[in-house]
N, C-alpha and C. Protein backbone atom coordinates (compact mmCIF):
# COMPACT_ATOMS: atom_id res chain seq x y z
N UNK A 1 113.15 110.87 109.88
CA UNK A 1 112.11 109.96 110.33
C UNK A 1 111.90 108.90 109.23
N UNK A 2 111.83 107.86 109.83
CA UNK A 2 111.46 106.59 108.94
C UNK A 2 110.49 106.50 107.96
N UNK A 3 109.93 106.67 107.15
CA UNK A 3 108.37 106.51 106.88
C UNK A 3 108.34 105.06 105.80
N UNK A 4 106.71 104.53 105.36
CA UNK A 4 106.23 104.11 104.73
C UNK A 4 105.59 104.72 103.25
N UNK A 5 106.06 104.81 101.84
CA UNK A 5 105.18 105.72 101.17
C UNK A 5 104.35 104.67 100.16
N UNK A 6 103.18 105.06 99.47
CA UNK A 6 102.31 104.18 98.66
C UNK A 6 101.58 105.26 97.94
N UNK A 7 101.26 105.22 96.67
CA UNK A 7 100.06 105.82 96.34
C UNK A 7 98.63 105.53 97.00
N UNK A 8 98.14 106.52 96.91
CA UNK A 8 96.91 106.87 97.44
C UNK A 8 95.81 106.15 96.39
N UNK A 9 95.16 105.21 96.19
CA UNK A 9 94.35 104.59 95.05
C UNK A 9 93.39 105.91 94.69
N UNK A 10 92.86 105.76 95.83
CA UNK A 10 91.30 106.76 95.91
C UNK A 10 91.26 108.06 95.27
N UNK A 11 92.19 108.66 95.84
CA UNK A 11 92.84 109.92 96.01
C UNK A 11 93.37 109.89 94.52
N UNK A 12 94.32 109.34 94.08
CA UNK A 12 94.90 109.36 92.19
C UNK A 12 93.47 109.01 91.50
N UNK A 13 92.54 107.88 92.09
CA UNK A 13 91.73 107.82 90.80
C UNK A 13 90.54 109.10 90.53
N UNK A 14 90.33 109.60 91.83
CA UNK A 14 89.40 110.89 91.73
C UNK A 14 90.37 111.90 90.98
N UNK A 15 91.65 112.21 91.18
CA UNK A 15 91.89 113.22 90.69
C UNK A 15 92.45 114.28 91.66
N UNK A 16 93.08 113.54 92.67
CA UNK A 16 93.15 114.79 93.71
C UNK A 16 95.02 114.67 93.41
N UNK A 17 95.66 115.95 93.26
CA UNK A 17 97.13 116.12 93.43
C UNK A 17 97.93 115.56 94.74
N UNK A 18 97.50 115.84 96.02
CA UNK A 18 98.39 115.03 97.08
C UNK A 18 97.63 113.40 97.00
N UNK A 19 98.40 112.86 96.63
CA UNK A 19 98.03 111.35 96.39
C UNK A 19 99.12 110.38 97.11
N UNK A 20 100.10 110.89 97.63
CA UNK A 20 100.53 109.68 98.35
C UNK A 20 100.74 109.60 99.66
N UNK A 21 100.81 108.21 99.97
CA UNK A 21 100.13 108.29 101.48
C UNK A 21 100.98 107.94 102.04
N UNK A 22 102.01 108.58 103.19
CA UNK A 22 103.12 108.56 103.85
C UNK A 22 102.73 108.88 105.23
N UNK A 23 103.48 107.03 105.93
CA UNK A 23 102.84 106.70 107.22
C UNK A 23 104.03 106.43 108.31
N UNK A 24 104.51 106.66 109.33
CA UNK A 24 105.67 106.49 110.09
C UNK A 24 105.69 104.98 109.97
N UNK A 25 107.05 104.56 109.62
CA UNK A 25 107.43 103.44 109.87
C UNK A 25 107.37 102.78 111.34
N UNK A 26 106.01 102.47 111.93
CA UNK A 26 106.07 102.04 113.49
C UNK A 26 104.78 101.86 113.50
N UNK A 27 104.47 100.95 114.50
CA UNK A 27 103.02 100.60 114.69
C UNK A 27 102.00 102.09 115.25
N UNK A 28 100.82 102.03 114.82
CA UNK A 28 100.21 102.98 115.05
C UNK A 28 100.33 104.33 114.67
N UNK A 29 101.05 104.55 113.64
CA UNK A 29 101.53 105.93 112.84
C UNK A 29 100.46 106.36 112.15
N UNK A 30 100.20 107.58 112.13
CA UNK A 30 99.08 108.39 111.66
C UNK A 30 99.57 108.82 110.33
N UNK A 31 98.94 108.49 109.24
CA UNK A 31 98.98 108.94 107.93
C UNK A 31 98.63 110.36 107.67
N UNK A 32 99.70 110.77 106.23
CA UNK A 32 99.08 111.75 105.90
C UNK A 32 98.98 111.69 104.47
N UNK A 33 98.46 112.89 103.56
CA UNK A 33 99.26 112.95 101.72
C UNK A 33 100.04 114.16 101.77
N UNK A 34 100.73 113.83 100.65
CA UNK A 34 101.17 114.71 100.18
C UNK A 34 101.51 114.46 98.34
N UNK A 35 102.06 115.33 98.06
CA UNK A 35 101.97 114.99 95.99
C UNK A 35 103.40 114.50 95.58
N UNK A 36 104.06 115.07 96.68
CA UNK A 36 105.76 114.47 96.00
C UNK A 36 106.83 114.12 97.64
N UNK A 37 107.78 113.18 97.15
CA UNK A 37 108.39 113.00 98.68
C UNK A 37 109.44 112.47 97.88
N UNK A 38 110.37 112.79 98.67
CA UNK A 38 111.69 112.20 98.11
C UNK A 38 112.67 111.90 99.59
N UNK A 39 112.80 110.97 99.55
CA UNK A 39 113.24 109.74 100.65
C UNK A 39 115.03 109.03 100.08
N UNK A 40 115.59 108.97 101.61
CA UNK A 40 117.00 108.36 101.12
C UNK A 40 117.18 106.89 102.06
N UNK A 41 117.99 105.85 101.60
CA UNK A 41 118.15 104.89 102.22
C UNK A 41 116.52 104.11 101.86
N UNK A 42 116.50 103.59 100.74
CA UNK A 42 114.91 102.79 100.48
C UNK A 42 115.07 101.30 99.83
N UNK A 43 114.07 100.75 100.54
CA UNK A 43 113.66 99.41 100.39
C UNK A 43 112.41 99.37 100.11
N UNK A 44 111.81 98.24 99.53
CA UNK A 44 110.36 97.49 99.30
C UNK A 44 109.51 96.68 99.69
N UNK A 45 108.85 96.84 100.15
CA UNK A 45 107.79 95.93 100.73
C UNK A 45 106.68 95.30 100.57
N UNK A 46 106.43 94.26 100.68
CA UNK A 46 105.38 93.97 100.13
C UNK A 46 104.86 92.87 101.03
N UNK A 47 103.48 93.04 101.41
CA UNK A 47 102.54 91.65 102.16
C UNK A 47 102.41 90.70 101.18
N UNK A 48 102.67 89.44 101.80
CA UNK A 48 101.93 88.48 100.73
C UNK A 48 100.78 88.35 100.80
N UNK A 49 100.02 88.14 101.64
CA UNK A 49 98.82 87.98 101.72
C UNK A 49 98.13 89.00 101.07
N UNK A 50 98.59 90.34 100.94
CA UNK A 50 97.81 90.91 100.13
C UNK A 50 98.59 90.38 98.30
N UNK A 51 99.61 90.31 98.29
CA UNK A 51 99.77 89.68 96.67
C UNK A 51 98.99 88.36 96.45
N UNK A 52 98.38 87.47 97.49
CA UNK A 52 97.73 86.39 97.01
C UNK A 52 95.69 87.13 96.71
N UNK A 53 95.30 88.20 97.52
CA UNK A 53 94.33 88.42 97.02
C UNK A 53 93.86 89.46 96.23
N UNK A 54 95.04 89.98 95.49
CA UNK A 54 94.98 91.03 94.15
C UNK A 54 95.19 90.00 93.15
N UNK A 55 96.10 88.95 93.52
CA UNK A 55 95.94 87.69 91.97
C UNK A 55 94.62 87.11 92.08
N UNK A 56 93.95 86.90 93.09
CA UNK A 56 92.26 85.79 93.32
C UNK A 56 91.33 87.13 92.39
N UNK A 57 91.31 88.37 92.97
CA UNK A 57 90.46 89.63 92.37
C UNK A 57 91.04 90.11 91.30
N UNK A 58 92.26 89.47 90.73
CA UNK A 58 92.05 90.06 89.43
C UNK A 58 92.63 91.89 89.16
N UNK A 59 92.93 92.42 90.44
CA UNK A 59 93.60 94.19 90.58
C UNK A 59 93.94 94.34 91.32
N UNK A 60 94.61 95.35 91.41
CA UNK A 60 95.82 95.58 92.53
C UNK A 60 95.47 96.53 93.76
N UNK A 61 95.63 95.46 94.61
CA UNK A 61 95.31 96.04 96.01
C UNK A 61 96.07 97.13 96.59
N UNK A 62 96.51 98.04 97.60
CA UNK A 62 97.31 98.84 98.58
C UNK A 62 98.29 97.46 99.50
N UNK A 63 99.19 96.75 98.95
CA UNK A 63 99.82 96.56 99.58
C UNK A 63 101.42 95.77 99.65
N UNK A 64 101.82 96.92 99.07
CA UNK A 64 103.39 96.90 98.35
C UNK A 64 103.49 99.07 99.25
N UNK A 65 104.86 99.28 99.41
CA UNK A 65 105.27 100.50 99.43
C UNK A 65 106.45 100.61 99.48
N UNK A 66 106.97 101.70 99.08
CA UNK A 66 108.58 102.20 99.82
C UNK A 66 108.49 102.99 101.24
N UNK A 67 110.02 101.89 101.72
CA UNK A 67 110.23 102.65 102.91
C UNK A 67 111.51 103.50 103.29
N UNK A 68 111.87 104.42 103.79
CA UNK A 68 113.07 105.11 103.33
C UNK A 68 112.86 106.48 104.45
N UNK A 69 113.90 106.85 104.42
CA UNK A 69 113.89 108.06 105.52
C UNK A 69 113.55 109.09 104.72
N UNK A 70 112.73 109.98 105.39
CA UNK A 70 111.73 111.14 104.60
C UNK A 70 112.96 112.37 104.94
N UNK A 71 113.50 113.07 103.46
CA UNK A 71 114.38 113.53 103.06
C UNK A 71 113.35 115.15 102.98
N UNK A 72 112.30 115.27 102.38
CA UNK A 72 111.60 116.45 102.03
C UNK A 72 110.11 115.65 101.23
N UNK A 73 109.48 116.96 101.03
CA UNK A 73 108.02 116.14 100.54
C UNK A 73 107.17 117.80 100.16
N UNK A 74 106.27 117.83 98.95
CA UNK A 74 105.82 118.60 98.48
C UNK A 74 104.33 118.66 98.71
N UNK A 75 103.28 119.50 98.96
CA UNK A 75 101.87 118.97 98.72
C UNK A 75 101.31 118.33 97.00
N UNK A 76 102.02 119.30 96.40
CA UNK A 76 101.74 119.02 94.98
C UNK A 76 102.32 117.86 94.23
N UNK A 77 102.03 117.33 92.75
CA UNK A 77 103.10 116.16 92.49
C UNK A 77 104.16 117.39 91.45
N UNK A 78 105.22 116.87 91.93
CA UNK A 78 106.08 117.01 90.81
C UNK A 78 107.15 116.42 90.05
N UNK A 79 106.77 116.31 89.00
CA UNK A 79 107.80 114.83 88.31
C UNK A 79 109.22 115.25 88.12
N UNK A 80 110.31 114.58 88.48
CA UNK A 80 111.18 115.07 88.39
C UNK A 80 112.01 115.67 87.14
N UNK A 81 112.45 116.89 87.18
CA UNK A 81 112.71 117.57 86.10
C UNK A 81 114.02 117.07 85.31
N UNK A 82 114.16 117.03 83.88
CA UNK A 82 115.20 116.27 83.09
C UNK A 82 116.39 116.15 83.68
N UNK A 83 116.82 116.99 83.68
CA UNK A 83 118.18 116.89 84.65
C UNK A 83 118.05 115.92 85.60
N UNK A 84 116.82 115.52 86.84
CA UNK A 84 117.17 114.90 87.87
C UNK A 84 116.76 113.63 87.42
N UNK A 85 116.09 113.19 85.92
CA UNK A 85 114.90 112.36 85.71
C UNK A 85 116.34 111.96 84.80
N UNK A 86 117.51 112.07 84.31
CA UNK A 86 118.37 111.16 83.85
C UNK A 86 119.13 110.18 84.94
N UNK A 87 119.19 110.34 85.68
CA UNK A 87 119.93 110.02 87.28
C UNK A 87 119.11 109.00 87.84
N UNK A 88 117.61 108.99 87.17
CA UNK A 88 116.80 108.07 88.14
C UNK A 88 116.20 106.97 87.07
N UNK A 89 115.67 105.75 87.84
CA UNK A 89 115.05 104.72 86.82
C UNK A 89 113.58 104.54 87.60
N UNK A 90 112.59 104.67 86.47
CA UNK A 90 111.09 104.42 86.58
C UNK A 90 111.03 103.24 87.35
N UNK A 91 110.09 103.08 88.26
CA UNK A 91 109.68 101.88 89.02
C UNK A 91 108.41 101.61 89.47
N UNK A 92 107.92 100.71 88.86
CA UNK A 92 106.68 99.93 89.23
C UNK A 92 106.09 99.21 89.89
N UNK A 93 105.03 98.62 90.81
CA UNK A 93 104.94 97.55 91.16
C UNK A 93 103.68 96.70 90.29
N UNK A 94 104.23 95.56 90.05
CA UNK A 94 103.82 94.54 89.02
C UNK A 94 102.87 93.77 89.96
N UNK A 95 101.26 93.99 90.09
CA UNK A 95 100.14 93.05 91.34
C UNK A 95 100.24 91.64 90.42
N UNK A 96 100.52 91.50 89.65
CA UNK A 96 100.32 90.02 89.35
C UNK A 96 101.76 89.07 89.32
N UNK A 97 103.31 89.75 89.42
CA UNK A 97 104.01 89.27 89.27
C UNK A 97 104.06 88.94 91.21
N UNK A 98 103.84 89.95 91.65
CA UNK A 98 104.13 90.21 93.27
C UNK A 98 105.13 90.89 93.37
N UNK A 99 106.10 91.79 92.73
CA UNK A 99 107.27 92.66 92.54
C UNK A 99 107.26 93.69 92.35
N UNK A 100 108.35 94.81 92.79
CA UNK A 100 108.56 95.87 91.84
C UNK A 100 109.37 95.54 90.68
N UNK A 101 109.23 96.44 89.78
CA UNK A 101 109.84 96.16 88.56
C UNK A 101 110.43 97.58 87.90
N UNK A 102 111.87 97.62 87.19
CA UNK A 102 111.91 99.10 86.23
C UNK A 102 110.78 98.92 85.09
N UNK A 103 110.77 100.18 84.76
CA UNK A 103 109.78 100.28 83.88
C UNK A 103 111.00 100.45 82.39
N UNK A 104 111.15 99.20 82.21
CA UNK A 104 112.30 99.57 81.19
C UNK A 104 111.86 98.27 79.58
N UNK A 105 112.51 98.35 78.83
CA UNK A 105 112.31 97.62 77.46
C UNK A 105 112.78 96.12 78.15
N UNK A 106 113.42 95.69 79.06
CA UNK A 106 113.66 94.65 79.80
C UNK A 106 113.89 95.11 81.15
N UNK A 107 112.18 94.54 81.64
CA UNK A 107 112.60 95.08 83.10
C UNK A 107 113.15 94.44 83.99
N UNK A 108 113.65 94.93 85.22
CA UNK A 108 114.53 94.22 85.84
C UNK A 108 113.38 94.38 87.52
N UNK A 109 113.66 93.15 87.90
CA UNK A 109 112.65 92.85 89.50
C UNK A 109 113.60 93.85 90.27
N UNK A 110 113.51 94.72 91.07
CA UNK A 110 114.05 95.19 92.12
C UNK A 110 113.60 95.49 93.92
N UNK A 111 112.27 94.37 93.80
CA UNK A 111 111.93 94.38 95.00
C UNK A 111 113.11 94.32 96.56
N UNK A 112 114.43 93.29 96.13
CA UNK A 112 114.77 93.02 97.18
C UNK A 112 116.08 93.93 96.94
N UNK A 113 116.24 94.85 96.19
CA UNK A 113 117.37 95.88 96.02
C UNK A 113 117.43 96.83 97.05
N UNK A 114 118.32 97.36 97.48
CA UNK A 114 118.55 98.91 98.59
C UNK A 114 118.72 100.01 97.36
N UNK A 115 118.04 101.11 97.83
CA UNK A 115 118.33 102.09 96.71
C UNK A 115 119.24 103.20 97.95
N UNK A 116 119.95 103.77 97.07
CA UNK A 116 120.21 105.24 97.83
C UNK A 116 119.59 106.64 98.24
N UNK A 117 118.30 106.10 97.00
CA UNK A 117 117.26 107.34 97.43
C UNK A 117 116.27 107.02 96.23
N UNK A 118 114.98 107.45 96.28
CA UNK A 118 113.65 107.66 95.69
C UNK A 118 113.13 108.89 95.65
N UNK A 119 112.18 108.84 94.39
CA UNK A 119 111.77 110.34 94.50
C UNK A 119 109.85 109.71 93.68
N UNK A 120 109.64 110.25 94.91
CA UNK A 120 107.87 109.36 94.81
C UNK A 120 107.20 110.49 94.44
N UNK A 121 106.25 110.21 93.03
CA UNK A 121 105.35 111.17 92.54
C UNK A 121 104.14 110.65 92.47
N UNK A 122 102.72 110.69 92.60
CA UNK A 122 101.61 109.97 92.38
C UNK A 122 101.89 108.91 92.87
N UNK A 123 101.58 108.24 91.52
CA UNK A 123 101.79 106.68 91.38
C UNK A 123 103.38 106.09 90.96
N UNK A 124 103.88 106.81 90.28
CA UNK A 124 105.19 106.96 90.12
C UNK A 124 106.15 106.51 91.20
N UNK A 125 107.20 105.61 90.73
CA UNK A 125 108.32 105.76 91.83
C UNK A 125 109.56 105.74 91.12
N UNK A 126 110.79 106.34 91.56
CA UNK A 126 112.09 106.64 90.70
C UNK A 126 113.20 106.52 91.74
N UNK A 127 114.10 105.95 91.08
CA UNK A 127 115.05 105.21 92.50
C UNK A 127 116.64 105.74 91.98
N UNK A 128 116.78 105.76 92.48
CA UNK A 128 118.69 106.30 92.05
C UNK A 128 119.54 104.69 92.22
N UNK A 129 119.97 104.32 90.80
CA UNK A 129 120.77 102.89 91.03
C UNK A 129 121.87 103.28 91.21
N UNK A 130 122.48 104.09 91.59
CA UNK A 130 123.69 104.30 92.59
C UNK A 130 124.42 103.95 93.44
């Protein structure tokens, strides 16, 4: 199944473990959380209209996510363990640039990249450049 995934704002800033919010890719899809999901075949998305009013307010709104076919998904978060966490590159989304970005010493934009797979934790996202 297709889905939409995003962190959960509310949900990460209280403190709650299922924090991300994974929604069927299709109009009218009923959300749920969960803490970890790992998705194959992913792209990025992002509204502009919401990147023009997280730059006017100054913080970052809900509206950037990955979309990708839902592979498996955990209630809890779990970060991926060394072994799988060499294989993958940190990924961000940047509210003031309007992008995702690696989280690297020179990051690189990868909004309009295809990944082969993601592995979504929290707020966290990790992409296989494969």
């Amino acid at each position: 199944m297709r889905v939409k995934v995003h962190p959960h704002r509310t949900m990460v800033n209280a403190g709650v473990e299922a924090c991300v919010s994974v929604t069927p890719d299709k109009k009218h899809g009923r959300a749920h959380y969960s803490g970890t999901v790992l998705l194959h075949d992913v792209t990025f998305r992002i509204h502009q209209s919401g990147v023009e009013r997280a730059r006017a307010e100054k913080r970052r709104n809900v509206h950037a996510w990955a979309v990708g076919d839902l592979v498996h998904e955990l209630p809890e978060q779990m970060p991926p363990t060394n072994n799988l966490a060499k294989h993958l590159v940190k990924v961000t989304y940047h509210y003031e640039l309007g992008r995702f970005i690696t989280v690297e010493k020179k990051p690189i934009d990868v909004t309009d990249f295809h990944f082969p797979a993601a592995y979504v934790c929290g707020r966290d996202f990790y992409v296989s450049m494969r």
